[in-house]
Protein backbone atom coordinates (compact mmCIF):
# COMPACT_ATOMS: atom_id res chain seq x y z
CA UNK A 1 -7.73 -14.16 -24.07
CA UNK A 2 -7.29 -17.67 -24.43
CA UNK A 3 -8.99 -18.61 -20.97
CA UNK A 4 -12.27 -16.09 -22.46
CA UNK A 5 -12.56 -18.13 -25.57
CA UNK A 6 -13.58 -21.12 -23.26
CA UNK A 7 -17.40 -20.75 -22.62
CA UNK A 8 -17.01 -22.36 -19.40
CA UNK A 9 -16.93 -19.38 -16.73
CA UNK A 10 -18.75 -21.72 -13.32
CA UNK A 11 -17.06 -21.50 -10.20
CA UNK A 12 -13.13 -21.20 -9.45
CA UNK A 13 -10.77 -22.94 -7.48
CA UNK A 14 -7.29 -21.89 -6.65
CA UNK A 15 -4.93 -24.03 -8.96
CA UNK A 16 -1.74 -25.64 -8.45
CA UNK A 17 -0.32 -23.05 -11.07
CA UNK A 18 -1.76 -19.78 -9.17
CA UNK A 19 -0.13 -21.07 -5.44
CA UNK A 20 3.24 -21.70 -7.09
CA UNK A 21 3.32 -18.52 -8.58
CA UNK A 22 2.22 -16.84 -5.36
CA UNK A 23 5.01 -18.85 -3.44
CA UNK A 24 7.54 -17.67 -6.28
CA UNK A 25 6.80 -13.94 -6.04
CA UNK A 26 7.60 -14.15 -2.23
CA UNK A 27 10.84 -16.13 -2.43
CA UNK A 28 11.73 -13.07 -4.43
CA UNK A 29 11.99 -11.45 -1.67
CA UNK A 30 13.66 -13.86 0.90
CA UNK A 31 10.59 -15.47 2.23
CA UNK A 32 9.37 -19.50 1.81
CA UNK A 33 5.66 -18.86 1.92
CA UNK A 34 3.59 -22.62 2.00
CA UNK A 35 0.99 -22.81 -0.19
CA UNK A 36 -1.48 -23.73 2.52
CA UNK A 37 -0.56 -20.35 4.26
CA UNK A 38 -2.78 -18.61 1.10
CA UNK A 39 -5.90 -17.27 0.45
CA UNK A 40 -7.89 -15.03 -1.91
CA UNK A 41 -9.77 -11.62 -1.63
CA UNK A 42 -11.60 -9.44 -4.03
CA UNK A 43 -8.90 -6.73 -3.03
CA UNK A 44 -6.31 -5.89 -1.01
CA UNK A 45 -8.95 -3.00 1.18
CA UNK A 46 -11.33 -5.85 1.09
CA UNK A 47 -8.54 -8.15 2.87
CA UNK A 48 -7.77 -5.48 5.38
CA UNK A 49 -11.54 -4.90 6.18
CA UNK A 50 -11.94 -8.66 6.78
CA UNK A 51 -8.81 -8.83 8.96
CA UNK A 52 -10.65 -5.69 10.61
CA UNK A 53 -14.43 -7.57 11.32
CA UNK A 54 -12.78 -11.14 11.66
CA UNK A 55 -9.68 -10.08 14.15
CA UNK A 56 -11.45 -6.93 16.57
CA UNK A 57 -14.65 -5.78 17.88
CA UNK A 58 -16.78 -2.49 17.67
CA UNK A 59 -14.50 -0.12 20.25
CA UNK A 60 -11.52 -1.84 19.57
CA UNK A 61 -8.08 0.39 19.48
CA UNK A 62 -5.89 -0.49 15.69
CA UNK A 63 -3.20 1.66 15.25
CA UNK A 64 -2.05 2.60 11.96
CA UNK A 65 0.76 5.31 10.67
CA UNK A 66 -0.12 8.83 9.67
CA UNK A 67 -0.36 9.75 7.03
CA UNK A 68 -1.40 7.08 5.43
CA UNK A 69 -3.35 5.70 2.23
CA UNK A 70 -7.23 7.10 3.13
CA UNK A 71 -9.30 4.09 2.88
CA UNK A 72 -6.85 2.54 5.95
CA UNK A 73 -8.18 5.20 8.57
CA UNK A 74 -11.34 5.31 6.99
CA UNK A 75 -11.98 1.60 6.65
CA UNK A 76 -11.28 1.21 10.47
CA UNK A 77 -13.82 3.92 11.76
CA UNK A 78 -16.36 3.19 9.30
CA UNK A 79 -16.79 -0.61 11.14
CA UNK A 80 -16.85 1.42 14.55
CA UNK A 81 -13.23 0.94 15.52
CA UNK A 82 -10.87 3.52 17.03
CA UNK A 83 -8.12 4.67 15.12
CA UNK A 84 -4.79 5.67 16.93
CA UNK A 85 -2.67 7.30 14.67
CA UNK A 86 1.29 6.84 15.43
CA UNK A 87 2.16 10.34 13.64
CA UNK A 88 5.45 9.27 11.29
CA UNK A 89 8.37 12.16 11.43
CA UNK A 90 10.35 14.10 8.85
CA UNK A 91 13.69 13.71 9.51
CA UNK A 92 16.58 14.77 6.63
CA UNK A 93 13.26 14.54 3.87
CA UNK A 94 12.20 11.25 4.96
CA UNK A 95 9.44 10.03 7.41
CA UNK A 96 10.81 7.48 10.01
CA UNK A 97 8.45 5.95 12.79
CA UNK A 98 9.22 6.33 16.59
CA UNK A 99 6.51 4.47 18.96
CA UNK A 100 7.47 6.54 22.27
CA UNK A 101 4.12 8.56 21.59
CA UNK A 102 1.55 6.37 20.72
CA UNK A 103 3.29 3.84 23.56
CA UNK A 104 2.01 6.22 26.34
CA UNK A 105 -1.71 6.42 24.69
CA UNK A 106 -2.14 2.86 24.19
CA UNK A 107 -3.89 1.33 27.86
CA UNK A 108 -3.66 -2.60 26.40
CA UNK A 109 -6.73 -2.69 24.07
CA UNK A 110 -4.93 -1.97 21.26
CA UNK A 111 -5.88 -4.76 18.72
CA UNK A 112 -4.17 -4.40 15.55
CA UNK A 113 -1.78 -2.47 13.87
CA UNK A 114 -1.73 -1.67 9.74
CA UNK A 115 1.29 -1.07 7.89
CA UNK A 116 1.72 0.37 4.53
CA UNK A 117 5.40 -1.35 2.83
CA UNK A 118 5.92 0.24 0.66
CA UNK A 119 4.26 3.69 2.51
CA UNK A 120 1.76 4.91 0.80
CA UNK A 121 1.22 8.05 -0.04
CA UNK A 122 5.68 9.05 0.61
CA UNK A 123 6.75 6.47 -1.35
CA UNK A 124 8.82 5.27 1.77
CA UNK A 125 10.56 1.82 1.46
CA UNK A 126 10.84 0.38 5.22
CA UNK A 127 14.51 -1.32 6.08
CA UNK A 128 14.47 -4.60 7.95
CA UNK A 129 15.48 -2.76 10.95
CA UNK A 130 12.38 -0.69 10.64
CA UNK A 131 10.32 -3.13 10.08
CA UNK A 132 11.38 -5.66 13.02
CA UNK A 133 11.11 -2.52 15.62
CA UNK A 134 7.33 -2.27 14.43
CA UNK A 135 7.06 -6.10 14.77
CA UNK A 136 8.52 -6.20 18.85
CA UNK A 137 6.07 -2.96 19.34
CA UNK A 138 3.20 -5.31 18.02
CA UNK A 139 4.46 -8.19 20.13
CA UNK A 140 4.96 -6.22 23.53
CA UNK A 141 1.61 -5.25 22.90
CA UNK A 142 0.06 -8.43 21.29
CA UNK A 143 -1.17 -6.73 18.46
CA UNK A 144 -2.22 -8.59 15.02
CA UNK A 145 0.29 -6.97 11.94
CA UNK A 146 -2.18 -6.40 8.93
CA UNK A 147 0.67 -5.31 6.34
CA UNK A 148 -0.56 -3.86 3.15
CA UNK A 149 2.51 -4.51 0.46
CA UNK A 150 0.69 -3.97 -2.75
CA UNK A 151 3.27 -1.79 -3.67
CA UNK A 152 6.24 -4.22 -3.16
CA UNK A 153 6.93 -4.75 -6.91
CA UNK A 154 8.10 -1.29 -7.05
CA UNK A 155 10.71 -0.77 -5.00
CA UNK A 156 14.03 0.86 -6.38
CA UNK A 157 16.33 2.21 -3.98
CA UNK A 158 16.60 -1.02 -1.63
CA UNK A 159 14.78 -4.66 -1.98
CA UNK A 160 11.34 -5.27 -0.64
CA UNK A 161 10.80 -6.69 2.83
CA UNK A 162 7.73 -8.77 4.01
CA UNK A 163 7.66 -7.68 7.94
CA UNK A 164 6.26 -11.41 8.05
CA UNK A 165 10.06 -12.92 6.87
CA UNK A 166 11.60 -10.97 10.09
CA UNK A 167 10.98 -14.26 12.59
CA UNK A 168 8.76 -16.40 13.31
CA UNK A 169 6.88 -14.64 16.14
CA UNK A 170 6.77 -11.43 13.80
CA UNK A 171 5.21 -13.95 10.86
CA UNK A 172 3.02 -15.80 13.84
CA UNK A 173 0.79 -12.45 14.10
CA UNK A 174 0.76 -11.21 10.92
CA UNK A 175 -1.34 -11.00 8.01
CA UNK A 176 0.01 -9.98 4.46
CA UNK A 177 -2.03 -8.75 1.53
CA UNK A 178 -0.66 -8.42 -2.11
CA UNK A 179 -2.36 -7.97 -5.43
CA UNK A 180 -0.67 -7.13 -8.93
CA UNK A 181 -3.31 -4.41 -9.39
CA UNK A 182 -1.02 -1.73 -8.85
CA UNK A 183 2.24 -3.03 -10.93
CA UNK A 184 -0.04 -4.92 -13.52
CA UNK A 185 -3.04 -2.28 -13.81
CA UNK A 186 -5.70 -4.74 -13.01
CA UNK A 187 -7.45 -3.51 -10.03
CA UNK A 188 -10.49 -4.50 -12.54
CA UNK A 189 -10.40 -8.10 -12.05
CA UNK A 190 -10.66 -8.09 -8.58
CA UNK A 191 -7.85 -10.66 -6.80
CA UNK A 192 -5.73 -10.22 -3.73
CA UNK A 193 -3.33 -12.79 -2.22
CA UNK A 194 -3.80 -13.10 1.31
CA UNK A 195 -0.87 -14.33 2.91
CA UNK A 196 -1.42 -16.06 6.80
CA UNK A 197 1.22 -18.53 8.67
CA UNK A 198 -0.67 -19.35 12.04
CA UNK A 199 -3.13 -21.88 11.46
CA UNK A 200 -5.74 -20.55 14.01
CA UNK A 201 -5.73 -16.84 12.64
CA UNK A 202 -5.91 -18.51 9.31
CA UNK A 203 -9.08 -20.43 9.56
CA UNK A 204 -11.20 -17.48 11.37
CA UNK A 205 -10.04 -15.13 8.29
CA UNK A 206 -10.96 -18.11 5.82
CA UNK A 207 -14.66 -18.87 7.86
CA UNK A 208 -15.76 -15.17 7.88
CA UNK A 209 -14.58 -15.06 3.87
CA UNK A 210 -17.28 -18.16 3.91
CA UNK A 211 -19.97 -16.45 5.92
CA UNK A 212 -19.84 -13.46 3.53
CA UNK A 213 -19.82 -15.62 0.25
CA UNK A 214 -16.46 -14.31 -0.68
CA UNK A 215 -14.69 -17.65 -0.58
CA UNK A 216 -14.22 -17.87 -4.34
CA UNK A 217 -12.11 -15.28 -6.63
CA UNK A 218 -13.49 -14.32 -10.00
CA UNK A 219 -12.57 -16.40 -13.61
CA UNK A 220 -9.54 -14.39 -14.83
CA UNK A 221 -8.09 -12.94 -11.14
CA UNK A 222 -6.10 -15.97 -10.71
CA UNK A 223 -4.71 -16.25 -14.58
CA UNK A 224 -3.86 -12.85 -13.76
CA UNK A 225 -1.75 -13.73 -10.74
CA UNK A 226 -0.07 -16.74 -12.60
CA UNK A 227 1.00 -14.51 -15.75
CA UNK A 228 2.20 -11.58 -14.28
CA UNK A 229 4.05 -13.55 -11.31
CA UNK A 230 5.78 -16.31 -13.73
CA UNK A 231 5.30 -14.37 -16.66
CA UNK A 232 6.43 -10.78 -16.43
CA UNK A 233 9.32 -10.24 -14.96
CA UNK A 234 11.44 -8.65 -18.40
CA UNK A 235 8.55 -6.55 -18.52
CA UNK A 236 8.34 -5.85 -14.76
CA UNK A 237 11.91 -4.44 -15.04
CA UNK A 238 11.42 -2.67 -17.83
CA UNK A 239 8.32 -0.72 -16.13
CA UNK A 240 10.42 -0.28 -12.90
CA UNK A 241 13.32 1.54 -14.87
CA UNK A 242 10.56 3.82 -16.75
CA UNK A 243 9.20 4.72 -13.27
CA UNK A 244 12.25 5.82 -12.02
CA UNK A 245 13.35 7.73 -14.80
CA UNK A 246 9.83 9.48 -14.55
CA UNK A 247 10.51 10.17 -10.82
CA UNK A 248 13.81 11.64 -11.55
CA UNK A 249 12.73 13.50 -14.66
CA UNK A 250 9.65 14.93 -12.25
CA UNK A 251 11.81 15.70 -9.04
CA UNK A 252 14.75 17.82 -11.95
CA UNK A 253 11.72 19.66 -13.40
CA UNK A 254 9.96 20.91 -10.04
CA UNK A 255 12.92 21.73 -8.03
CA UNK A 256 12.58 25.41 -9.86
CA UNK A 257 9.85 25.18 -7.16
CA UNK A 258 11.89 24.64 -4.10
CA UNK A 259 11.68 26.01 -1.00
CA UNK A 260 7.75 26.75 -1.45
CA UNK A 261 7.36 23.37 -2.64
CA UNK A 262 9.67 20.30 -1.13
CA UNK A 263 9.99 16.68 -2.33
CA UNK A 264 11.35 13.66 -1.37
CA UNK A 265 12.69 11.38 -3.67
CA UNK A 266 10.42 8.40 -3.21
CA UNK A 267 12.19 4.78 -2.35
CA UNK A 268 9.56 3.12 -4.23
CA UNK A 269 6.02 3.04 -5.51
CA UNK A 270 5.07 5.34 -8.42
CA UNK A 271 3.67 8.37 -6.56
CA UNK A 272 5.06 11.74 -5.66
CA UNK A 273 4.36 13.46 -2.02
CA UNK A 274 4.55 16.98 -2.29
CA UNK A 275 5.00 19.36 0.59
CA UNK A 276 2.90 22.45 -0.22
CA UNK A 277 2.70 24.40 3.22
CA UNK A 278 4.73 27.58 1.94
CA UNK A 279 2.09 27.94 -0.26
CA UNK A 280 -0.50 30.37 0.31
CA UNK A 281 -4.01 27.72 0.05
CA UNK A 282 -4.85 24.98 1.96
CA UNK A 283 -4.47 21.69 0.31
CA UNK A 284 -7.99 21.77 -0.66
CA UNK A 285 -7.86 25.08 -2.46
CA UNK A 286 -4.43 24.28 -4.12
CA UNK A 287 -6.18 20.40 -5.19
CA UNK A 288 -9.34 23.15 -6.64
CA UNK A 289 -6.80 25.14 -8.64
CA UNK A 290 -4.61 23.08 -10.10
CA UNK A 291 -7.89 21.04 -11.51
CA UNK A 292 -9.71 23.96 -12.58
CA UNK A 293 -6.52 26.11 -13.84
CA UNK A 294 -4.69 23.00 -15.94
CA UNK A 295 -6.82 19.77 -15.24
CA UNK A 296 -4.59 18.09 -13.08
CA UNK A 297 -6.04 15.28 -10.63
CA UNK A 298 -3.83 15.57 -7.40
CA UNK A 299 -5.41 13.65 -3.91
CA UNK A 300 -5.97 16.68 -1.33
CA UNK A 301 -3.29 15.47 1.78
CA UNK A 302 -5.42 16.56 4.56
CA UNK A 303 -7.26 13.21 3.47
CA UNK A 304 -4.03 10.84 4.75
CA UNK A 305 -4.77 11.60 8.50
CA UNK A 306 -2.74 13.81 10.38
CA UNK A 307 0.63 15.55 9.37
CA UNK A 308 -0.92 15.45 5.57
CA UNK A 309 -2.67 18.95 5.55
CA UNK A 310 -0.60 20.62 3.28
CA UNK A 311 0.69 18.62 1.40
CA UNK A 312 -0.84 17.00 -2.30
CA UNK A 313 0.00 13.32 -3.94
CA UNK A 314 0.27 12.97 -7.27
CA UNK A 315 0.85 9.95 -9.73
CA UNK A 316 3.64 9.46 -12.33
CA UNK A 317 2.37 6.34 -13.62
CA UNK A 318 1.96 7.34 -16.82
CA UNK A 319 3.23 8.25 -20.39
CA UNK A 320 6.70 10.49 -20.33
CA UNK A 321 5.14 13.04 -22.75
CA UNK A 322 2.04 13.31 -20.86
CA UNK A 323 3.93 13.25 -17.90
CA UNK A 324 6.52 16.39 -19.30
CA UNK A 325 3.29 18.45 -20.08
CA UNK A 326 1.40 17.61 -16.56
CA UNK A 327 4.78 19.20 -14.89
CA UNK A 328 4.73 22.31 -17.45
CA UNK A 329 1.02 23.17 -16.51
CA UNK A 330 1.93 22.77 -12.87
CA UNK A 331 5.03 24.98 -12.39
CA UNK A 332 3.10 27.16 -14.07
CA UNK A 333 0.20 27.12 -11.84
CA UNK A 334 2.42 27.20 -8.74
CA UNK A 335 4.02 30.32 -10.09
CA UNK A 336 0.89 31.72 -10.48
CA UNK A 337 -0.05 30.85 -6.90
């Protein structure tokens, strides 16, 4: 409010104050980002689809997880790339990610590989070990690591890790995107963080910003950063503990619902994956009925790639008591189903 009382809103430049912030938020998590290591994009997709058109070629192989967050998959064929999908497994109500697979598919054009940490749409919280077993896949196969962690605020069972803090060969190749439009609500204003150690992979990402006139952020996306990064953090654990006690109050109030419907308690993130299959409808016409029976907005899984048919995400960011009545309406409906 104070920076909109100034009439002043010309062109932007990334302060002092934002790149200290920036740096802060990562030594949270165990890593010493420089400040010259940063840049800015009008969203975390938008980063990814720059990494995409700056990093690989029409035909080009990336490989991401499955399932994973839509506009990943999507974003890749729609600039004329191939997606290989390394299918993640269920084992004891938990995906985990084994390579043998997608290792026998991949013939050395593989470009790129995109990681969601935290795993969007499971709620799935990578381990260090995880994380550097994707990173020696990428590097027998000198693939770039685009790592989507705009999620990484909200992590509750274990701490965040930035695949990029593993070593310096794993940081060498990657490219990390965060934003606090997920934790902070302000996907509006339109700011990612762009995080890139190696100098060359750096400056192509920073001239193709340039060539598409994206090279400066909007007035209030960097204030943004610098208040909720040095700013927030009471508040940020505050909105952490209310997410988990939603999760937990949501997981005790649908498990009248088990075995036709199965959930895993999510490691982070705010969002519930819900395994529908012993339900009689596809995900489709269960997504149809619970809108048009009770008015509840779930994302249809078949959308997250393969291994998601069947299955619905739903969000639990929000108020407790609109959150109790939500659940009410939906064992309902699933009774009726």
């Amino acid at each position: 409010m104070k920076r909109a009382s100034c009439p002043n809103y010309g062109y932007t430049w990334k302060s002092h104050e934002f790149l200290n912030s920036v740096c802060m938020w990562f030594s949270r998590f165990g890593w010493d980002v420089c400040k010259t290591w940063i840049t800015t994009a009008p969203g975390v997709m938008s980063a990814i689809s720059l990494a995409i058109r700056t990093y690989t070629s029409a035909g080009d192989i990336i490989v991401t997880d499955a399932p994973i967050y839509p506009a990943i998959h999507q974003c890749i064929s729609n600039l004329g790339r191939k997606v290989v999908f390394n299918r993640l497994l269920m084992k004891d109500g938990q995906y985990v990610r084994e390579f043998d697979d997608v290792e026998r598919v991949l013939d050395g054009s593989a470009r790129m590989y995109i990681l969601c940490n935290p795993h969007n749409p499971s709620g799935r919280v990578w381990t260090k070990d995880e994380l550097f077993e994707l990173g020696q896949f990428c590097t027998r196969h000198d693939m770039i690591i685009v790592s989507d962690e705009i999620f990484a605020d909200l992590c509750f069972r274990r701490q965040h890790a930035c695949i990029a803090s593993l070593s310096p060969s794993i940081a060498d190749r990657s490219v990390t995107c965060i934003s606090p439009s997920k934790t902070y609500c302000a996907s509006g204003l339109q700011i990612a963080n762009v995080v890139i150690p190696n100098k060359f992979l750096r400056n192509k990402f920073v001239r193709k910003k340039e060539f598409e006139q994206l090279s400066l952020p909007n007035v209030f996306g960097p204030l943004a950063v610098t208040a909720a990064y040095s700013h927030s953090v009471d508040w940020l654990k505050r909105l952490k503990t209310y997410l988990e006690t939603n999760i937990h109050h949501a997981i005790d109030r649908l498990a009248c619902l088990s075995p036709r419907v199965r959930i895993a308690k999510p490691e982070g993130t705010f969002l519930l994956w819900m395994d529908c299959r012993d339900l009689p409808l596809s995900s489709e016409e269960l997504c149809g009925f619970l809108l048009n029976s009770a008015r509840i907005l779930v994302s249809n899984g078949r959308s997250y790639g393969p291994g998601g048919e069947g299955f619905v995400r739903m969000s639990l960011g929000l108020p407790r008591r609109q959150m109790n009545n939500m659940l009410e309406d939906l064992v309902r409906c699933i009774n009726e189903i």
